[in-house]
Protein backbone atom coordinates (compact mmCIF):
# COMPACT_ATOMS: atom_id res chain seq x y z
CA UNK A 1 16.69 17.40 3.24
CA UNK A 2 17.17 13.39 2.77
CA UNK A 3 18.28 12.06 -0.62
CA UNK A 4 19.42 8.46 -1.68
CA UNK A 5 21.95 8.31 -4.32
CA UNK A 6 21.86 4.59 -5.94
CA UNK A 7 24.85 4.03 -7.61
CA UNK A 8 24.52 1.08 -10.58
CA UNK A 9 26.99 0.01 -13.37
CA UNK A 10 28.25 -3.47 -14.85
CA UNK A 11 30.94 -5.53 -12.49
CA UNK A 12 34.09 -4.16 -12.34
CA UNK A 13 32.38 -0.51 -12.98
CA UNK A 14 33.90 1.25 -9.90
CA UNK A 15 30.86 1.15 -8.08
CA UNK A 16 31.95 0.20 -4.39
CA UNK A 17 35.24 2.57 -4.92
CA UNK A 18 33.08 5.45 -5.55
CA UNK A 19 30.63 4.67 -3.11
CA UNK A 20 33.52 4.55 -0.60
CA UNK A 21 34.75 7.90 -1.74
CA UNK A 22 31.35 9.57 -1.34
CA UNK A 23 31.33 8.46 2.53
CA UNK A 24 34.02 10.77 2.31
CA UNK A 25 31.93 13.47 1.28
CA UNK A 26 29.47 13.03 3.52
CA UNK A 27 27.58 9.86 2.39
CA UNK A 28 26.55 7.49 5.13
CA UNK A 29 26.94 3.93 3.10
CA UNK A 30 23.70 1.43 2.89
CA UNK A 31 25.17 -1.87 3.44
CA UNK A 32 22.94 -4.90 0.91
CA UNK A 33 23.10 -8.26 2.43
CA UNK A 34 24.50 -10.97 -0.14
CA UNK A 35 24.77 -14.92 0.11
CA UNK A 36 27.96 -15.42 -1.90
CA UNK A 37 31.50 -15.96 -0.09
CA UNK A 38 33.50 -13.17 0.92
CA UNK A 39 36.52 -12.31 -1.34
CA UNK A 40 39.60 -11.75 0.11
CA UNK A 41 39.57 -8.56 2.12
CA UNK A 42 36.27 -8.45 2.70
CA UNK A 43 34.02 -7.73 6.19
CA UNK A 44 30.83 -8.69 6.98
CA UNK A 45 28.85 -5.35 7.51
CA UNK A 46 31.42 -3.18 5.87
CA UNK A 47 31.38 -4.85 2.18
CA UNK A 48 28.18 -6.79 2.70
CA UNK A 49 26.28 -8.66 4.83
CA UNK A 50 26.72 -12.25 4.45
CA UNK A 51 24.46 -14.65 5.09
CA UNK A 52 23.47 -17.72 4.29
CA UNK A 53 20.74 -18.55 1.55
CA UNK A 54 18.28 -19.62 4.40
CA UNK A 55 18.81 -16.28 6.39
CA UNK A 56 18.14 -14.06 2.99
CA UNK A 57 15.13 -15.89 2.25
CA UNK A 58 13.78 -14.61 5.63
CA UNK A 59 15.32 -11.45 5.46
CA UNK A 60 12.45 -8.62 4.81
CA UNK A 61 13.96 -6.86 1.61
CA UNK A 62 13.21 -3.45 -0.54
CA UNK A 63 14.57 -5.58 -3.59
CA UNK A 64 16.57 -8.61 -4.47
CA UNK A 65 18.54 -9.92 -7.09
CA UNK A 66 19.47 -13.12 -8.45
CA UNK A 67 23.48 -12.52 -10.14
CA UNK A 68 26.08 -15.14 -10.62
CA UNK A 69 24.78 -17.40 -8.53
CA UNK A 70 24.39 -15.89 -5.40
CA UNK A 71 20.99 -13.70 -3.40
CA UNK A 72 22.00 -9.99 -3.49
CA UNK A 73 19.10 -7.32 -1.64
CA UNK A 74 19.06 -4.26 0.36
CA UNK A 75 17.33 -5.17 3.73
CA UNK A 76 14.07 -2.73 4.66
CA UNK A 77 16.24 -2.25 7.99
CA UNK A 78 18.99 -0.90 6.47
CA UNK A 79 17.66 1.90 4.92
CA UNK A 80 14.65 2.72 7.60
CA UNK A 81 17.27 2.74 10.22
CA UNK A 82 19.92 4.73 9.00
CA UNK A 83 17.54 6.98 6.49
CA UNK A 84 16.32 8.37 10.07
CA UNK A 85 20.12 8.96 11.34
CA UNK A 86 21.65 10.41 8.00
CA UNK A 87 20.45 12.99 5.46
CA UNK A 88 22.31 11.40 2.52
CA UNK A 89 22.32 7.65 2.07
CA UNK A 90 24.54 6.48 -1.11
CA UNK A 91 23.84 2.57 -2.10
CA UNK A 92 25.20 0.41 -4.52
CA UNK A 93 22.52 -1.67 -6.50
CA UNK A 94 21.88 -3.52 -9.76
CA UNK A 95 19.44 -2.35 -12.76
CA UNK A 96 16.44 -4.58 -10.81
CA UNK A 97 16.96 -2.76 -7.22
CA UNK A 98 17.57 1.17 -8.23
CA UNK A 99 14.24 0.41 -10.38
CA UNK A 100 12.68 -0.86 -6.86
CA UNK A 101 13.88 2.03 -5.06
CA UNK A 102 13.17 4.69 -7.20
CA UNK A 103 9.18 3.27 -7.65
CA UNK A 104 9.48 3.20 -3.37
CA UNK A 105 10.56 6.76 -2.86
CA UNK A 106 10.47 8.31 -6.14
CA UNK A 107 11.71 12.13 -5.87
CA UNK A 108 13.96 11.06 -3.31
CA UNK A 109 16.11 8.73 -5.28
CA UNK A 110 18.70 10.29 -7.54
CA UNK A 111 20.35 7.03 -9.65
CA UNK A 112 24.11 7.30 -11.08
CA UNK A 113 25.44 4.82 -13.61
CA UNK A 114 29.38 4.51 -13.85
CA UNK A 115 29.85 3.45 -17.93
CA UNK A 116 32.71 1.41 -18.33
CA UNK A 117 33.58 -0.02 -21.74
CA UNK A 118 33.90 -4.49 -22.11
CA UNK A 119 37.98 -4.24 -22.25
CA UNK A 120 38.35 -2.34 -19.09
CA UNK A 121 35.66 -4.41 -17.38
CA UNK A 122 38.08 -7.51 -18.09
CA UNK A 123 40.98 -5.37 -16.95
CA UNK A 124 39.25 -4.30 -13.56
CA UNK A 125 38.15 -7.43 -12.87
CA UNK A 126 41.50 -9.59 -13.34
CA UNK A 127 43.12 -6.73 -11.34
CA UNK A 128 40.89 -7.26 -8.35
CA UNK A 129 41.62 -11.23 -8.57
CA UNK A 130 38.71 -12.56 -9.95
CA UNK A 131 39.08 -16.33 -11.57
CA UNK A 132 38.93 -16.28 -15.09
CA UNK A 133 36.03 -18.43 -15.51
CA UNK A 134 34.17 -16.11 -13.32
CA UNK A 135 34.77 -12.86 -15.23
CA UNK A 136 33.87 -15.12 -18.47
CA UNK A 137 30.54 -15.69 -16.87
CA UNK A 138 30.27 -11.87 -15.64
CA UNK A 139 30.76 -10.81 -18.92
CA UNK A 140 28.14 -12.98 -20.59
CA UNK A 141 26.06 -11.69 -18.23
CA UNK A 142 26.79 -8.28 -18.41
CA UNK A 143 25.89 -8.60 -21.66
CA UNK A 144 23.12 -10.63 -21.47
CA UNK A 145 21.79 -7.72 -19.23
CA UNK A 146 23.07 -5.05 -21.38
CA UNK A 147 25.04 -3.76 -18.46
CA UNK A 148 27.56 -1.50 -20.56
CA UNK A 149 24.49 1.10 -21.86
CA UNK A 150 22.67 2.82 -19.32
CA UNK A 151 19.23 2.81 -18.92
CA UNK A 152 16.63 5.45 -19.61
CA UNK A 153 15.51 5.99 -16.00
CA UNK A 154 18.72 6.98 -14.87
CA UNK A 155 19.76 10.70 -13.67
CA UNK A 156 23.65 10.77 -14.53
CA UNK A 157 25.46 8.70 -16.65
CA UNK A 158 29.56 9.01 -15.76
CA UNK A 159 32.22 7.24 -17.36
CA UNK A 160 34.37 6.22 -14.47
CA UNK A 161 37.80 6.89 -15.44
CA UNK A 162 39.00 8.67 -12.70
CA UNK A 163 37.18 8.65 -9.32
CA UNK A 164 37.51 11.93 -8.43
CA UNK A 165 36.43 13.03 -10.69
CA UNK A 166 33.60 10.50 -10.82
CA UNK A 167 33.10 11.72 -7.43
CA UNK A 168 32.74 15.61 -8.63
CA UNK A 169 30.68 14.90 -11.08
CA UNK A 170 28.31 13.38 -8.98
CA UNK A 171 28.47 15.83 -6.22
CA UNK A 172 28.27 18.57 -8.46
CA UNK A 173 24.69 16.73 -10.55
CA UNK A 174 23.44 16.86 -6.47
CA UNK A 175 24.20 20.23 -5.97
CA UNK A 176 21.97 20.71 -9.46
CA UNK A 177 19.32 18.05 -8.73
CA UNK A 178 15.43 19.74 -8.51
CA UNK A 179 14.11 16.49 -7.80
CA UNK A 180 16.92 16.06 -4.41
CA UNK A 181 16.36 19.21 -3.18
CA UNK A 182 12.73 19.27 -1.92
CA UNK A 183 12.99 15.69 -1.43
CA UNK A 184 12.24 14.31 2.54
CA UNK A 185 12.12 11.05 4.02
C-alpha cells in the first residue's frame, strides 16, 4: 500500500516541523524545489531545493506556485523516484499544489491542513527570524488567500498546537483512512 500525505496550512503553520516528525514515523519526505534564498540553517536537498529562476523554469513539475516572490513546485522526479522506493511519501505544499496532486492521483492522496489562528502566525514567524516587513507581506497574503480556513477538499483539519499530538492525530486519521488503504501507486 502507497499513500501521499500533503500537508498544507498558512506560513508559520507548523508544516515543515510536522512533516519532519512524520519521517519519524515512517514518512520518507518529498523534497519541492524553490527559487528563494536559503534562510539561515537551511540545506539544499534537505529543506528545499534551490535553484535559480532559470533552472525552475526548466524543471518538469507536478505543480508550481508563485508566493512572496519566489517559484515554489514539487519536481515530477521527486515523487516518481522515491514513490517507487517508499510506501508513504509525506509533502509539504500550498492550497494550488495539494489541489494538483490530489486531481493526479486522487485516492492516493490524503491532504492535512494545520489551522493556526493570525496572532500565533505573527508569533511563529518572528520566532523563526523572519523580517518584519516580510511577515507583514505573509500576512496580507495569507489573507488575501484565505490561508487561516481550510478548504473543502481537505481530509483533516488539525489545529497545530502541539506536534505530537498533531502528529497522532494524523497518524491515527491514516490508520482510519478508506480512501489510503486500497490506494497503490
Amino acid at each position: 500500500m502507497k499513500t501521499l500525505l500533503v500537508l498544507m496550512g498558512g506560513s508559520g503553520s507548523g508544516k515543515t516541523t510536522v512533516a519532519r516528525k512524520l519521517e519519524e514515523c515512517g514518512y520518507k519526505r518529498l523534497i519541492t524545489t524553490t527559487t528563494r534564498p536559503k534562510r539561515n540553517g537551511e540545506k539544499d536537498g534537505v529543506d528545499y531545493h534551490f535553484v535559480t529562476p532559470e533552472e525552475f523554469r526548466r524543471l518538469p513539475k507536478i505543480e508550481e506556485v508563485h508566493y512572496s516572490g519566489f517559484w515554489y513546485g514539487l519536481p515530477v522526479r521527486e515523487i516518481e523516484e522515491k514513490a517507487i522506493q517508499y510506501d508513504r511519501l509525506v509533502v509539504v505544499l500550498e492550497k494550488e499544489g495539494a489541489q494538483a496532486v490530489k486531481r493526479i492521483y486522487g485516492n492516493q492522496v490524503d491532504i492535512v491542513f494545520l489551522a493556526i489562528s493570525p496572532v500565533e502566525m505573527k508569533r511563529r514567524l518572528r520566532e523563526r527570524g523572519d523580517p518584519p516587513d516580510s511577515i507583514q507581506e505573509r500576512f496580507r497574503q495569507a489573507h488575501e488567500r484565505n490561508e487561516f480556513d481550510p478548504p473543502e477538499f481537505v481530509d483533516l483539519v488539525v489545529e497545530n498546537t502541539n506536534v505530537e499530538e498533531t502528529v497522532r492525530q494524523i497518524l491515527e486519521h491514516q490508520k482510519r483512512s478508506p480512501a489510503i488503504s486500497r490506494a497503490s501507486f
